[in-house]
Structure formats: C-alpha cells, structure tokens
Protein backbone atom coordinates (compact mmCIF):
# COMPACT_ATOMS: atom_id res chain seq x y z
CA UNK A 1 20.48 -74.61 -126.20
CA UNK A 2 20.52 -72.03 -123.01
CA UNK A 3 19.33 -72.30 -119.63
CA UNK A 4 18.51 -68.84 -117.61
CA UNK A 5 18.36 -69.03 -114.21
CA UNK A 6 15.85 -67.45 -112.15
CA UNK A 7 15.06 -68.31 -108.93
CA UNK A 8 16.87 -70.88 -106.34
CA UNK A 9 19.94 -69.24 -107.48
CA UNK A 10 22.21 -69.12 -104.47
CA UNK A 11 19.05 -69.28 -102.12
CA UNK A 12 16.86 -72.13 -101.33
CA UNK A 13 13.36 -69.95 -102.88
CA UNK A 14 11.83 -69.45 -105.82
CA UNK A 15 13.04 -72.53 -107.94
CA UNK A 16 12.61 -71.46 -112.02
CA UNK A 17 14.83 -72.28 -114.35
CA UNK A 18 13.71 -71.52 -118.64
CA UNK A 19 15.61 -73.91 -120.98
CA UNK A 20 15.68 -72.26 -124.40
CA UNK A 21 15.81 -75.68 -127.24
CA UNK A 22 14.55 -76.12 -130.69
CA UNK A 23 13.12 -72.65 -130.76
CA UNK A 24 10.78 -73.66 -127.67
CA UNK A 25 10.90 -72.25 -124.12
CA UNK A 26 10.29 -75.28 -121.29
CA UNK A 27 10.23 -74.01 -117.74
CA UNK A 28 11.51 -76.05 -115.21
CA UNK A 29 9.16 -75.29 -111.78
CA UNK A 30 7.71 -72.03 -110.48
CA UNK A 31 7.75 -71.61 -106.86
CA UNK A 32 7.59 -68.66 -105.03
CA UNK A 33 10.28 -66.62 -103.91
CA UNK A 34 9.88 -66.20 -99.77
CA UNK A 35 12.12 -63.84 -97.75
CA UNK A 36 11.46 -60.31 -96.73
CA UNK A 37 7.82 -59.47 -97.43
CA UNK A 38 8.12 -56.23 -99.95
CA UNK A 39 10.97 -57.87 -101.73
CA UNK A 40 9.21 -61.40 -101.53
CA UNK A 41 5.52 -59.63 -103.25
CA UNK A 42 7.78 -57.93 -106.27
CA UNK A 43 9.72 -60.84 -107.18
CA UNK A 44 6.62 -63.06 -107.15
CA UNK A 45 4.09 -60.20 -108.63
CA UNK A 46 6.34 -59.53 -111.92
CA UNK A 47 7.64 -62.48 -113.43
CA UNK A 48 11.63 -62.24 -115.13
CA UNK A 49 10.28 -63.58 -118.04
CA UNK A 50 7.56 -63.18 -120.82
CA UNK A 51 4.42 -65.87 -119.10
CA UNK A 52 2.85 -65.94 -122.34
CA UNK A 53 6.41 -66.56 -124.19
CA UNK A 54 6.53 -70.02 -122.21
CA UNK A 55 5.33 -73.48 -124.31
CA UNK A 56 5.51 -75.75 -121.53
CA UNK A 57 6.64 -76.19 -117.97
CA UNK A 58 7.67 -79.38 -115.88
CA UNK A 59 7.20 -79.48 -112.44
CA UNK A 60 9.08 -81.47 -110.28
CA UNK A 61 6.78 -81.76 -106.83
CA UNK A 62 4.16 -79.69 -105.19
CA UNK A 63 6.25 -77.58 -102.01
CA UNK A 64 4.97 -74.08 -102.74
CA UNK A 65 9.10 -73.04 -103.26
CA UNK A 66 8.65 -74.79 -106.55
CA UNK A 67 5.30 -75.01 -107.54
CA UNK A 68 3.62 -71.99 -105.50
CA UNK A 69 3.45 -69.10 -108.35
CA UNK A 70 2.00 -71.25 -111.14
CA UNK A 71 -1.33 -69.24 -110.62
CA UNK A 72 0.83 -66.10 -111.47
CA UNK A 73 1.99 -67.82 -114.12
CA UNK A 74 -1.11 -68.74 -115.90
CA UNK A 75 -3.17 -64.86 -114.76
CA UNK A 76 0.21 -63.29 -116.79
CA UNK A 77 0.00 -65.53 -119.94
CA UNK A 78 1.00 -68.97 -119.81
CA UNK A 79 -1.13 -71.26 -121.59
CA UNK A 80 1.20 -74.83 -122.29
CA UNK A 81 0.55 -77.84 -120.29
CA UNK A 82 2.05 -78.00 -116.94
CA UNK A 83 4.04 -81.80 -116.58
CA UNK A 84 3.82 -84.02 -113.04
CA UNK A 85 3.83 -87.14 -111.32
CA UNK A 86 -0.06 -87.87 -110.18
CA UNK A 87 0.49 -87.34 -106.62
CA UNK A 88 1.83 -83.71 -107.12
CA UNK A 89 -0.89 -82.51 -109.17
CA UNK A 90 -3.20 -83.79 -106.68
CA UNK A 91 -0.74 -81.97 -104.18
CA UNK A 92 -1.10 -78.67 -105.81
CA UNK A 93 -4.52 -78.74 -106.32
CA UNK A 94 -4.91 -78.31 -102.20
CA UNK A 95 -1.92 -76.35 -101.98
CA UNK A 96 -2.31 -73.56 -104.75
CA UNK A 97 -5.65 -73.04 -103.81
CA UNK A 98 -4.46 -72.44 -99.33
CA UNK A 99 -1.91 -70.21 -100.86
CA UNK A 100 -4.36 -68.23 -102.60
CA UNK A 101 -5.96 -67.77 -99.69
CA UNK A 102 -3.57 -66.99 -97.36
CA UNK A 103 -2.13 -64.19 -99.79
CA UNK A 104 -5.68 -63.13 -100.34
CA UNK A 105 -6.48 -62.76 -96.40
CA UNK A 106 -2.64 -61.36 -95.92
CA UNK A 107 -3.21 -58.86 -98.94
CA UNK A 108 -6.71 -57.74 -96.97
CA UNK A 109 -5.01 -56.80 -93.65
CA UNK A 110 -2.08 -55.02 -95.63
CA UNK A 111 -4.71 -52.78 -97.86
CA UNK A 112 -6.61 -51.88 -94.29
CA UNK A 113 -3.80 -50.34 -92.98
CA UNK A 114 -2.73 -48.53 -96.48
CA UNK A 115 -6.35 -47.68 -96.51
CA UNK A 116 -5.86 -45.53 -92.70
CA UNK A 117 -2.70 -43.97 -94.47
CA UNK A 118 -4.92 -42.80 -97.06
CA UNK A 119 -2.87 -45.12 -99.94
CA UNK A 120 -3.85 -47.15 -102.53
CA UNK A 121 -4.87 -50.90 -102.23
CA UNK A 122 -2.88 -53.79 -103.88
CA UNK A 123 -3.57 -56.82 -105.45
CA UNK A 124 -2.55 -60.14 -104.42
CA UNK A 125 0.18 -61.98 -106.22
CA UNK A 126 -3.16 -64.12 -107.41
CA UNK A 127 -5.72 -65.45 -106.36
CA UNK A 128 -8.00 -68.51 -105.55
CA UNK A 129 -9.70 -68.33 -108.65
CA UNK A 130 -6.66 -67.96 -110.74
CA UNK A 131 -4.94 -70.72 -108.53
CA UNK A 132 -8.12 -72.89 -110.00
CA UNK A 133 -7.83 -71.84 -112.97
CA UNK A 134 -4.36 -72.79 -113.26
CA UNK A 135 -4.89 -76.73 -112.05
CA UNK A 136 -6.85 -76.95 -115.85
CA UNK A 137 -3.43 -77.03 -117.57
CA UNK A 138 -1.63 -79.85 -115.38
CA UNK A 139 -0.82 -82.90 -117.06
CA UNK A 140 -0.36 -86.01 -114.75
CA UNK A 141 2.26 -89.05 -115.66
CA UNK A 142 3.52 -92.03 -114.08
CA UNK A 143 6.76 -92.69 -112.51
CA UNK A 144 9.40 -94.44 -115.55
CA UNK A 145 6.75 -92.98 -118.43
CA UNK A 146 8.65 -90.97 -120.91
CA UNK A 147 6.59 -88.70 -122.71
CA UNK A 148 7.37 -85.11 -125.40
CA UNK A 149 7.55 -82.27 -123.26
CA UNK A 150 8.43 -79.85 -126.36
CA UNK A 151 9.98 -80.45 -129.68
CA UNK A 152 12.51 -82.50 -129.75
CA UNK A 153 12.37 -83.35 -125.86
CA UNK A 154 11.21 -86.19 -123.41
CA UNK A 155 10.87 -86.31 -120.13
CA UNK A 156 11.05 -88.96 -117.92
CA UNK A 157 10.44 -88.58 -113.95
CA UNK A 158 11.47 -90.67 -111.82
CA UNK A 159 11.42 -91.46 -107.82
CA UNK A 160 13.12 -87.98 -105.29
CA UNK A 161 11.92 -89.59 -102.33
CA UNK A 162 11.56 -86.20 -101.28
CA UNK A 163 7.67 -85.58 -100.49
CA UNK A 164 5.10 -87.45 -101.88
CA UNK A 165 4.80 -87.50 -105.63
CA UNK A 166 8.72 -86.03 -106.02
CA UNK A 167 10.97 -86.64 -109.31
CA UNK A 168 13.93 -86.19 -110.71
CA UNK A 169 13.35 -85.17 -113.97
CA UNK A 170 15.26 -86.42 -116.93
CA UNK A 171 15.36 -84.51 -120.21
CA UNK A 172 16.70 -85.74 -123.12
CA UNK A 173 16.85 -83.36 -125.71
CA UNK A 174 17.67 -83.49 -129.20
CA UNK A 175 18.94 -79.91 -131.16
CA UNK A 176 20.32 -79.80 -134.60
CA UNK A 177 21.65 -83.06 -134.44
CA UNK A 178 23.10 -83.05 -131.24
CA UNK A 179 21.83 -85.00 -128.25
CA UNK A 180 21.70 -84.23 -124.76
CA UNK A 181 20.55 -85.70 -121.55
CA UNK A 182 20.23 -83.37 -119.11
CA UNK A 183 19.15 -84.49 -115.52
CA UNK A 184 17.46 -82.11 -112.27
CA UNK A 185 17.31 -83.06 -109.19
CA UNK A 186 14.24 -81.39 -107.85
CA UNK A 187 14.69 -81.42 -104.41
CA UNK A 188 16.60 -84.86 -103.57
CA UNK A 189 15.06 -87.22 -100.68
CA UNK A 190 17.46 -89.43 -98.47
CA UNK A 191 17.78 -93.36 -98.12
CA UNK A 192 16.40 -94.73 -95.23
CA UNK A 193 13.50 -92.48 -94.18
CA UNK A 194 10.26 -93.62 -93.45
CA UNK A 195 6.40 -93.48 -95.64
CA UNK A 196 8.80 -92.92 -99.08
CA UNK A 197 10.74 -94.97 -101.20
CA UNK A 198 14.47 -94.56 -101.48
CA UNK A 199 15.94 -91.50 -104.37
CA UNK A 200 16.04 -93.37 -107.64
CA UNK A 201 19.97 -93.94 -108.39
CA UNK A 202 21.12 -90.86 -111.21
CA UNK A 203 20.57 -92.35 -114.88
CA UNK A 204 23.63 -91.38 -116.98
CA UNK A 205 23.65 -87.48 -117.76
CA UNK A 206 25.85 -85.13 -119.73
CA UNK A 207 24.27 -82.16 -117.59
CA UNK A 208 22.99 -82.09 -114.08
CA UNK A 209 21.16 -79.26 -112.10
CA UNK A 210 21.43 -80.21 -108.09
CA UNK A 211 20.51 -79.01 -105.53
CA UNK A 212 22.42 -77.82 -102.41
CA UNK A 213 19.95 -77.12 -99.15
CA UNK A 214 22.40 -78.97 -96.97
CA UNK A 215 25.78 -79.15 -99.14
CA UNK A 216 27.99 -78.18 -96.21
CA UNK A 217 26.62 -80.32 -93.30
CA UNK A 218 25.35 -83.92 -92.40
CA UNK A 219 22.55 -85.20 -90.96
CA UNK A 220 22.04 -87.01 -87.65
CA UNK A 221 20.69 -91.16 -88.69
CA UNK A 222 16.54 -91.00 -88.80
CA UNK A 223 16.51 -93.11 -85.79
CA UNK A 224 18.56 -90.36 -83.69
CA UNK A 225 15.72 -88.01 -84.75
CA UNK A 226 13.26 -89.79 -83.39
CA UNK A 227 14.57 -90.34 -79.88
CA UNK A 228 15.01 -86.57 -79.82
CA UNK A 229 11.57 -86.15 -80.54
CA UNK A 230 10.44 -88.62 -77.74
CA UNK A 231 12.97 -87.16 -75.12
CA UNK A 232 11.67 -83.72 -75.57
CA UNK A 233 7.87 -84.77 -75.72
CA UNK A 234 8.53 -86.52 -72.16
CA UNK A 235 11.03 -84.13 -70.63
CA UNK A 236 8.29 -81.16 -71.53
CA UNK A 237 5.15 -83.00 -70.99
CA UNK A 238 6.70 -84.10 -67.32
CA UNK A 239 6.48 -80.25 -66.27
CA UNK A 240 3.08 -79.46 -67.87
CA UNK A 241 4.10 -77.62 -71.03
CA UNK A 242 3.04 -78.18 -74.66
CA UNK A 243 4.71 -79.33 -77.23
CA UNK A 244 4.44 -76.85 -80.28
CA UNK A 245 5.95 -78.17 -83.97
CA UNK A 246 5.57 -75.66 -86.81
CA UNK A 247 5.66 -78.10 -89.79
CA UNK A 248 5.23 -77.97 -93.35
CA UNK A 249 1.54 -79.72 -94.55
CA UNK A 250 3.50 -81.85 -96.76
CA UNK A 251 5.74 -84.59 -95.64
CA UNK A 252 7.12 -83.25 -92.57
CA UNK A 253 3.61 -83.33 -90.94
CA UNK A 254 3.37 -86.11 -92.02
CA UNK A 255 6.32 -87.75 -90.71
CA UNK A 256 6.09 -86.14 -87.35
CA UNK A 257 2.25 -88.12 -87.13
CA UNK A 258 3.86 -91.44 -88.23
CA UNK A 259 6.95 -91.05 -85.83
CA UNK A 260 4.62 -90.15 -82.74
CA UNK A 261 1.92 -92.90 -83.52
CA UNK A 262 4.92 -95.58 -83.33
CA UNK A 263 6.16 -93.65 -80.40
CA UNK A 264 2.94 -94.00 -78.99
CA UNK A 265 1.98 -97.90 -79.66
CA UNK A 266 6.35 -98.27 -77.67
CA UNK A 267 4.33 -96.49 -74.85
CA UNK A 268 7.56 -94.70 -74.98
CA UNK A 269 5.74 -91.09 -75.07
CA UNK A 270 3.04 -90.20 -72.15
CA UNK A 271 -0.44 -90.38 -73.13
CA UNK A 272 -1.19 -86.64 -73.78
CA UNK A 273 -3.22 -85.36 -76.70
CA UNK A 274 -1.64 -84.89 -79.79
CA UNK A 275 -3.53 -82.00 -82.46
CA UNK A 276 -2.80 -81.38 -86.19
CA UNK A 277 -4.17 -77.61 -86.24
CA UNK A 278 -3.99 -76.84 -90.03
CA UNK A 279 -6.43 -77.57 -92.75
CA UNK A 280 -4.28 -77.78 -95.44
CA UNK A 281 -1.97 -80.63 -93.76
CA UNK A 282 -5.54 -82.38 -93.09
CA UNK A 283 -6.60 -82.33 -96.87
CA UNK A 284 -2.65 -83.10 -97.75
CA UNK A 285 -2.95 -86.49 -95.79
CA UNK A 286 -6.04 -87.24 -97.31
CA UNK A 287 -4.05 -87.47 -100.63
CA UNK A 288 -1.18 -89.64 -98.83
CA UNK A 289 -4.14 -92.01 -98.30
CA UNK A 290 -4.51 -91.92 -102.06
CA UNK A 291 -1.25 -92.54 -103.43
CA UNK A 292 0.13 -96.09 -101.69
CA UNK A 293 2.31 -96.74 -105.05
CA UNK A 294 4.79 -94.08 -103.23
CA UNK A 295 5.24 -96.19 -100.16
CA UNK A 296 8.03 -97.52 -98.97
CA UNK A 297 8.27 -101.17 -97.72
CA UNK A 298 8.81 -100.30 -94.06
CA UNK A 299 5.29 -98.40 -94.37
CA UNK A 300 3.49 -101.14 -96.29
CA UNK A 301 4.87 -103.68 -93.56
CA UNK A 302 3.61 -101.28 -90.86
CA UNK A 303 -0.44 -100.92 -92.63
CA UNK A 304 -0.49 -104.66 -93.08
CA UNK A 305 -0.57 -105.17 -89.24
CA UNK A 306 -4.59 -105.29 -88.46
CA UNK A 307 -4.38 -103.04 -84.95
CA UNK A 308 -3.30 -100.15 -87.39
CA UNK A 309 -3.92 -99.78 -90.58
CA UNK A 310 -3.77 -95.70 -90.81
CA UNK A 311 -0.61 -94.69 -90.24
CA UNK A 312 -2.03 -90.85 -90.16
CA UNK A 313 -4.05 -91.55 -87.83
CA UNK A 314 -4.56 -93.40 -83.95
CA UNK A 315 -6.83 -92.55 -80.68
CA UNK A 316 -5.03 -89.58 -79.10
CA UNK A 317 -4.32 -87.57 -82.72
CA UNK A 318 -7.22 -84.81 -83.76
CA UNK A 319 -6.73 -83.15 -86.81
CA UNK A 320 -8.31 -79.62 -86.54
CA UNK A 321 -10.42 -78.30 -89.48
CA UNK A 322 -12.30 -75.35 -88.38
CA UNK A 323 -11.33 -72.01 -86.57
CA UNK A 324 -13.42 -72.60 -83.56
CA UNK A 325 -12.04 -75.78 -82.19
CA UNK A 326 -8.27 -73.77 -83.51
CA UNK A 327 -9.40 -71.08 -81.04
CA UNK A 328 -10.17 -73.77 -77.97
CA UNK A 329 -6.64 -74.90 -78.22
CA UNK A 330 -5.42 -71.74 -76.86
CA UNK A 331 -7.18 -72.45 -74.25
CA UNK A 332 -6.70 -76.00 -73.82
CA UNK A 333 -4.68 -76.73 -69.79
CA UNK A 334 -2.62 -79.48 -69.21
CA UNK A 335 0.61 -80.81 -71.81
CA UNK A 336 -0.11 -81.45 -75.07
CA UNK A 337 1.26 -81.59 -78.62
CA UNK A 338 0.21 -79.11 -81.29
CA UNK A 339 1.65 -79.53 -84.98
CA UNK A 340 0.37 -76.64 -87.18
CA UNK A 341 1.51 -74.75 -90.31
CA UNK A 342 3.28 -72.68 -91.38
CA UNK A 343 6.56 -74.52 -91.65
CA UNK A 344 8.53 -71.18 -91.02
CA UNK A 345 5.96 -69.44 -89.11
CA UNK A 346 5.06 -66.65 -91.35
CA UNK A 347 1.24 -67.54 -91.50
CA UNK A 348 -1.39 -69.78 -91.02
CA UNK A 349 -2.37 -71.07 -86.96
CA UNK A 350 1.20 -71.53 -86.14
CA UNK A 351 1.23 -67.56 -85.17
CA UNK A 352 -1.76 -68.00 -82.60
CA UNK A 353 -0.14 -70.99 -81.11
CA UNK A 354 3.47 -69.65 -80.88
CA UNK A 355 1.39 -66.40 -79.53
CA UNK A 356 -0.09 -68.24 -76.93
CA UNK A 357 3.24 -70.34 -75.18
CA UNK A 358 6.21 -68.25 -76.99
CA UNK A 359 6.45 -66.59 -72.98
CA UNK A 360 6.20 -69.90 -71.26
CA UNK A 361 9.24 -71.21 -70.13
CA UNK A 362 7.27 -74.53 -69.92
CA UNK A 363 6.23 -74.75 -73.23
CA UNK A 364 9.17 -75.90 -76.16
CA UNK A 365 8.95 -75.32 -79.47
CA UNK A 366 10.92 -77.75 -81.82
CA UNK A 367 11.83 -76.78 -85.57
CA UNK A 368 12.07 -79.83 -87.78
CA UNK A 369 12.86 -77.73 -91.35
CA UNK A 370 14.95 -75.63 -92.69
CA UNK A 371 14.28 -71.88 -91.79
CA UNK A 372 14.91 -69.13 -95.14
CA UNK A 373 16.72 -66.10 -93.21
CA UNK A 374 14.33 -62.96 -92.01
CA UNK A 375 11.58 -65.55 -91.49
CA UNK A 376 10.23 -65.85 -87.36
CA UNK A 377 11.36 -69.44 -87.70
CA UNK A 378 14.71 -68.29 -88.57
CA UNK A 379 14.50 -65.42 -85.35
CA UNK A 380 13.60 -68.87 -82.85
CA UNK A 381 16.29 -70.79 -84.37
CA UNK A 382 18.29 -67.87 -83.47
CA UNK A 383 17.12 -67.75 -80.14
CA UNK A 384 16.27 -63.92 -80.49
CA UNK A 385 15.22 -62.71 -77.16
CA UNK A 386 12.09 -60.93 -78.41
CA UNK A 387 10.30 -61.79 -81.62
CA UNK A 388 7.25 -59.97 -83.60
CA UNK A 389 4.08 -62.32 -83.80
CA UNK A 390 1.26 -60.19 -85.67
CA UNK A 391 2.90 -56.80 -85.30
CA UNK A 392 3.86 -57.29 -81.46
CA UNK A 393 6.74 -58.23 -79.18
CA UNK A 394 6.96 -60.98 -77.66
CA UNK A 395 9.96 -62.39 -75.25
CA UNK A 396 11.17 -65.40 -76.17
CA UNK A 397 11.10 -67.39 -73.25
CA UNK A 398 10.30 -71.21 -74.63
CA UNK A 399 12.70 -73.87 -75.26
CA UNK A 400 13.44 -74.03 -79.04
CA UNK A 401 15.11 -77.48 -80.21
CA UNK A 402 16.14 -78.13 -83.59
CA UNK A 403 16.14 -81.38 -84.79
CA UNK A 404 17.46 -81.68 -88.73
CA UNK A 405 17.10 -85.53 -88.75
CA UNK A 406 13.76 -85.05 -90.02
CA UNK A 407 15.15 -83.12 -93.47
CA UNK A 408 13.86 -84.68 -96.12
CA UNK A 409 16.68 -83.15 -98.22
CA UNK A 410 19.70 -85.10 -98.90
CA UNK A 411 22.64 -84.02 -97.21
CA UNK A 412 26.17 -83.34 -98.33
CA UNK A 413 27.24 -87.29 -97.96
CA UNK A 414 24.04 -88.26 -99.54
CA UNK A 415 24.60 -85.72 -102.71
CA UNK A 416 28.17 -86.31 -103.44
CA UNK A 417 27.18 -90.08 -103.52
CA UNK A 418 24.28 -89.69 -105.77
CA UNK A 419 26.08 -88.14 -107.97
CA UNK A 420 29.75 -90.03 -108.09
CA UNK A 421 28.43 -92.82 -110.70
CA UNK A 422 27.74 -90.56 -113.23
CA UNK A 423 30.24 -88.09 -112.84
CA UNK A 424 32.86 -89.15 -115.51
CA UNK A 425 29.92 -88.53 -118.00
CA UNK A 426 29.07 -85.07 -116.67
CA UNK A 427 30.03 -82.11 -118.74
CA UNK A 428 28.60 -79.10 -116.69
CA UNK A 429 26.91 -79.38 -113.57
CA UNK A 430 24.68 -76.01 -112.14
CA UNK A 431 24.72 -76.15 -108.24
CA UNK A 432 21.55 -74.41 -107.54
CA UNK A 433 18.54 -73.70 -104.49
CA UNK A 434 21.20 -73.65 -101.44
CA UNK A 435 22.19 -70.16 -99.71
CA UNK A 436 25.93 -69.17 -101.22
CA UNK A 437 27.51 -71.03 -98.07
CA UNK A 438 25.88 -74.87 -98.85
CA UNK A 439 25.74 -74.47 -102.61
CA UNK A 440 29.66 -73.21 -102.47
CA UNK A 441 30.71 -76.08 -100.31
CA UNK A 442 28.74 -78.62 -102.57
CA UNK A 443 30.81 -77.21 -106.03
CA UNK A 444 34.04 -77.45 -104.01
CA UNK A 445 33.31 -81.42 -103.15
CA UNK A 446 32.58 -81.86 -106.60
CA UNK A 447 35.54 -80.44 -108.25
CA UNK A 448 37.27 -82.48 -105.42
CA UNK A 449 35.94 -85.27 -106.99
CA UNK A 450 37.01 -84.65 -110.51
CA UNK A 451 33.83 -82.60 -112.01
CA UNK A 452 35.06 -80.83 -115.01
CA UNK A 453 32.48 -77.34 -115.49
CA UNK A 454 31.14 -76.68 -112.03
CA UNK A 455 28.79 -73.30 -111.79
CA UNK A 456 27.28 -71.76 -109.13
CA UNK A 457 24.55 -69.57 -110.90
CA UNK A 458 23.44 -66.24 -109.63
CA UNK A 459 19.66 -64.64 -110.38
CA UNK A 460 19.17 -64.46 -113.99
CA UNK A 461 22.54 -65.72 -114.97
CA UNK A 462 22.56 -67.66 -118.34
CA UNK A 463 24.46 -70.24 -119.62
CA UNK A 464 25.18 -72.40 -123.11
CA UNK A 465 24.64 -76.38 -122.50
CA UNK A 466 27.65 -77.55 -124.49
C-alpha cells in the first residue's frame, strides 16, 4: 500500500491524494490548484496522474479546493464512481457547473487578447458540459454508512463540521492479510460554531492525513467574531459607507447571513440594507434549506421560534440573481452591506463591487477567510497601497478588517485535541493542505506530543503505509 501526494502538499490548494491498495487506485478529492494564474491553468489542465488509470475517488466536501477539477477528471478518463455525503453532491452539482462558467467566460477574455497578439486560443480547464457530465458518476451516502469503495476497502464518513455535507473519511483497508485503518480529515470544522454540528470525535486510526490551514495560530471565540462584525457594520454605516464582505458561497455566506439576521432581530446593527450579490451563494442556500439533518441544535432551536423560521433569510436581506439589479448596486447611495463572491476576489461580482468603493475611505472591506498568497484578497489583507481590479490600478484607500473568528477550519488548539485520543495508536501521520509555516508548526506539536512517524509531504512525494 502507497499513497502519492499531489496537491495540498505544503499549500492549502489543490487537495489530491492516490492511494495505491489491492492493485486498485482510490483518489482521495480533486480540487483545483489556485495561485498565480499561468501556473494555476497548467497544474489544473494536465493532471499528475493517468485519469483513466483511477477506479474510484472519495470526496470529502464540495469547496472547489477539493472538489473543483472533477470535470477535468472525468473529460481526461476517469470513469469509477465518485463517493459523498448527500449534501456535497448536491453542493457540487451548483458549484462545478459556476466554475465551469467562470473559467469558460475567464478563458473568453484571455483568447481575445491572444487573438489581438495574433496567438492561438486555449481551452478551458473544462467546461460546463463536462462539469455535467461529471455529476453522472457521484455516488451519495449517509453519514455512519459504511460502504466498498474498492477491493478490499470501506469507507465510512462521518460529521467535519466544516461546510455543509463535510466528512472525515475513514478507510479501512484490508491488503494481503494485513489491516489498516487509515483516517483523513478533509478539512476539519470547530466546536461551537453556529448552523453545523460539532467535528465527530477521531475513531481509532493506525494512519491519519490532517490538515494544517491554521496549525500555527488560534482563533478568537465565535462570539468575539460577531461583535467585530457588528462594531464595524455600525462604526461604517454611521459615516455613510458600505459594508463590502467577499465570502465564499458556501458556509461563510452563509454564516455571515445568520450572524447579521440575529444581529438584526438585537437591533444591535442599524437598519440599512443588507445584499447577497452572487448567484451561486443564492442556489448554495437553497440546498442548506434542503439538508436540516446537518443542523446543529442552536440552529434547530433558533427555526422553531414562529417570527423566524428562515434563518437565510429576513426583511432587509436581498439576494441578487441577475446582472442588472448586480449593476444597480454600484449605484446604490446611502450605507449598505454587500456580501458577494469570490471568497478571494479573483472573480465573480466581488471585482465590480471592490471596483466601485476600493477608493473610498468611507467604505470598509472585511475578509472573513483565509487568503492563498498572489490572490487580490491576499494584496488587501496586505494593505497594498494600489491593487489591480480587471487589469487597472486602483489605490487602496478603504478600511480592510480581518476577522478569522469566522474560519470554519479548526485551529491549532482544536487539531492537537482532535487528535490526542488516538495518538498512541497512530503509526504515521501526513500533515498536509497548510502553507510550509502552519503545516511545520502542526508536525512540531505533534511530535511534542509523542507522535512516532510525522511527515510533511511535498508535491508528488510518495510514501509506504506501514
């Protein structure tokens, strides 16, 4: 048995990992690689691997960093079953199909201007009909169901609390007599934060793959979050500026709408008109509707109450579907709150609407997610003093607030204590998707602790499971 390692491998993109077992090749996730645009459209385009060498994959939720090249996937081969929780394939199915379009209407603008230079056009990493194509090979299954993934292995998934429809993903895998349980993380959730149930505690593992997004740092308490968020809507709102949150469509949108519809009903926010601008997070909350079994208790509590039982939803907040009522936003005068995709701000709306009040000194822009490096959200974060929106300069003159209490990732605390009951059993553990920093610090705290085989992976590295 062999694990190769290629993507999320001292980065936080691109999450693949091929298990090699019985003969049979099981992918774990296929999400796209995002960083510098020419390197980001070769790594995705061409695939490390043979597609059509693959029997079966296993997905462990729907954020495009792990599921987002499974179109590429299928176009270059790949014809096994794809294995998820419900609420992820009905993630992916809006999800594969906006990123198909986005790389289609990015690929168009690129091949215009090769097209003045008198060069050839490209293709898109895929497209919407292969990202169609691709939802006929997903294979849904319950939380706690074990079921074969591949001969001689079961899979059971069970609660991230990451985004909706998350697991952690428990193979046990039997090879020439030998038995081994090997346990991923996916991308683990935290206790404690509202709409999603708690991370399931670890099950007993001889091998773990974890994660590391935030292995060197700690999170502010989910309350403290909050009151950031209301202090800056009031202190901003007060002088007549807007409000503008890039977000991710899934789960932090949807956090950000719960937090300022109770911070609404508190009257602790001023009554100013609050916009989703991205169709994508409006489809993805239609499937939160759909999936209650992922609630947590808090959230159930909070529908139960008759004056409101939509938690995605209250008087002031418009979700925004079509381009011309994205367009009268830009015009829009007076304070105001605008949530809108992408979560790093390399497409989508976002780019109008940081266009639009990026010069305003007025106007704040608050990051609630982690940023990859060369992305714009990375350059606010930074606090460049001019940035590129669509090709041109513009100063940087906005307030930019980060708030990290949102994260949705466990954080250093939170990992180490996941993973202390099961330790003793542990014979290797891979410390993957975390920049070399996090992921570093992570491996350190877990030698600390006693971890015997501790690896920090780089691309395409491969490794026995002993």
């Amino acid at each position: 048995m062999e694990i190769q390692f290629f993507g999320a491998a001292q980065t936080v993109t691109g999450s693949q990992y091929l298990i090699t077992v019985n003969g049979s090749h099981l992918l774990l996730e296929c999400g796209l690689f995002q960083g510098r645009r020419r390197e980001s459209y070769e790594r995705n385009r061409n695939l490390p691997f043979d597609a059509a060498a693959v029997d079966g994959m296993v997905l462990s939720h729907a954020h495009i960093d792990h599921s987002g090249n499974i179109p590429n996937l299928v176009r270059s081969g790949f014809d096994g079953p794809i294995y998820c929780t419900f609420a992820t394939r009905d993630l992916c199915s809006a999800m594969l199909r906006d990123s198909a379009y986005i790389q289609e209407q990015d690929i168009a603008y690129v091949n215009k201007k090769r097209a003045q230079k008198g060069e050839p056009p490209v293709s898109p990493i895929y497209t919407h009909a292969d990202a169609i194509a691709s939802l006929k090979q997903f294979v849904s299954v319950g939380y706690e169901r074990t079921i074969p993934v591949a001969p001689g292995v079961t899979c059971t998934f069970l609660d991230a609390g990451h985004i909706l429809g998350s697991a952690i993903l428990l193979l046990e895998m039997e090879n020439h007599g030998k038995s081994t349980r090997l346990l991923f993380t996916g991308d683990l959730g935290r206790r404690g934060l509202p709409i999603l149930r708690d991370p399931t505690p670890a099950p007993d593992a001889d091998v773990l793959i974890t994660e590391s997004t935030y292995g060197d740092r700690l999170h502010p308490p989910p309350p403290e979050a909050e009151a950031r968020l209301r202090d800056l809507v009031v202190e901003t709102c007060s002088h007549g500026g807007k409000v503008i949150i890039p977000s991710f469509a899934v789960g932090r949108t949807q956090e950000i709408v719960y937090s300022l519809h109770r911070l609404s009903l508190a009257g602790a926010i001023p009554d100013v008109p609050i916009f989703v601008d991205s169709p994508l997070a409006v489809n993805v909350t239609d499937v939160f509707r759909l999936h209650p079994e992922c609630y947590d208790q808090e959230l159930r509590d909070f529908i139960a109450q008759d004056r409101h039982p939509d938690p995605f939803g209250f008087d002031r907040l418009q979700y925004i579907r079509n381009v011309e009522d994205s367009k009268a936003l830009n015009d829009l005068d007076g304070p105001a709150i605008i949530i809108s995709a992408s979560g790093m701000c390399e497409a989508g709306r976002i780019l109008h609407h940081l266009k639009n009040t990026i010069w305003n000194p007025r106007n704040a822009i608050l990051i609630v997610s982690w940023q990859a490096p060369h992305t714009l959200g990375r350059r606010l974060v930074e606090q460049h003093a001019e940035v590129r929106i669509f090709g041109e300069k513009y100063p940087l003159r906005a307030r930019v607030e980060v708030i990290n209490g949102y994260s949705s990732h466990a954080d250093r605390a939170e990992l180490l204590d996941w993973i202390r009951p099961i330790l003793p059993r542990l014979r290797q553990i891979f410390v993957v998707h975390g920049d070399p920093g996090p992921a570093t610090a992570l491996a350190e705290g877990l030698r600390e602790m006693g971890a015997r085989q501790v690896a920090v992976p780089t691309l395409k590295a491969t490794y026995e499971l002993v």
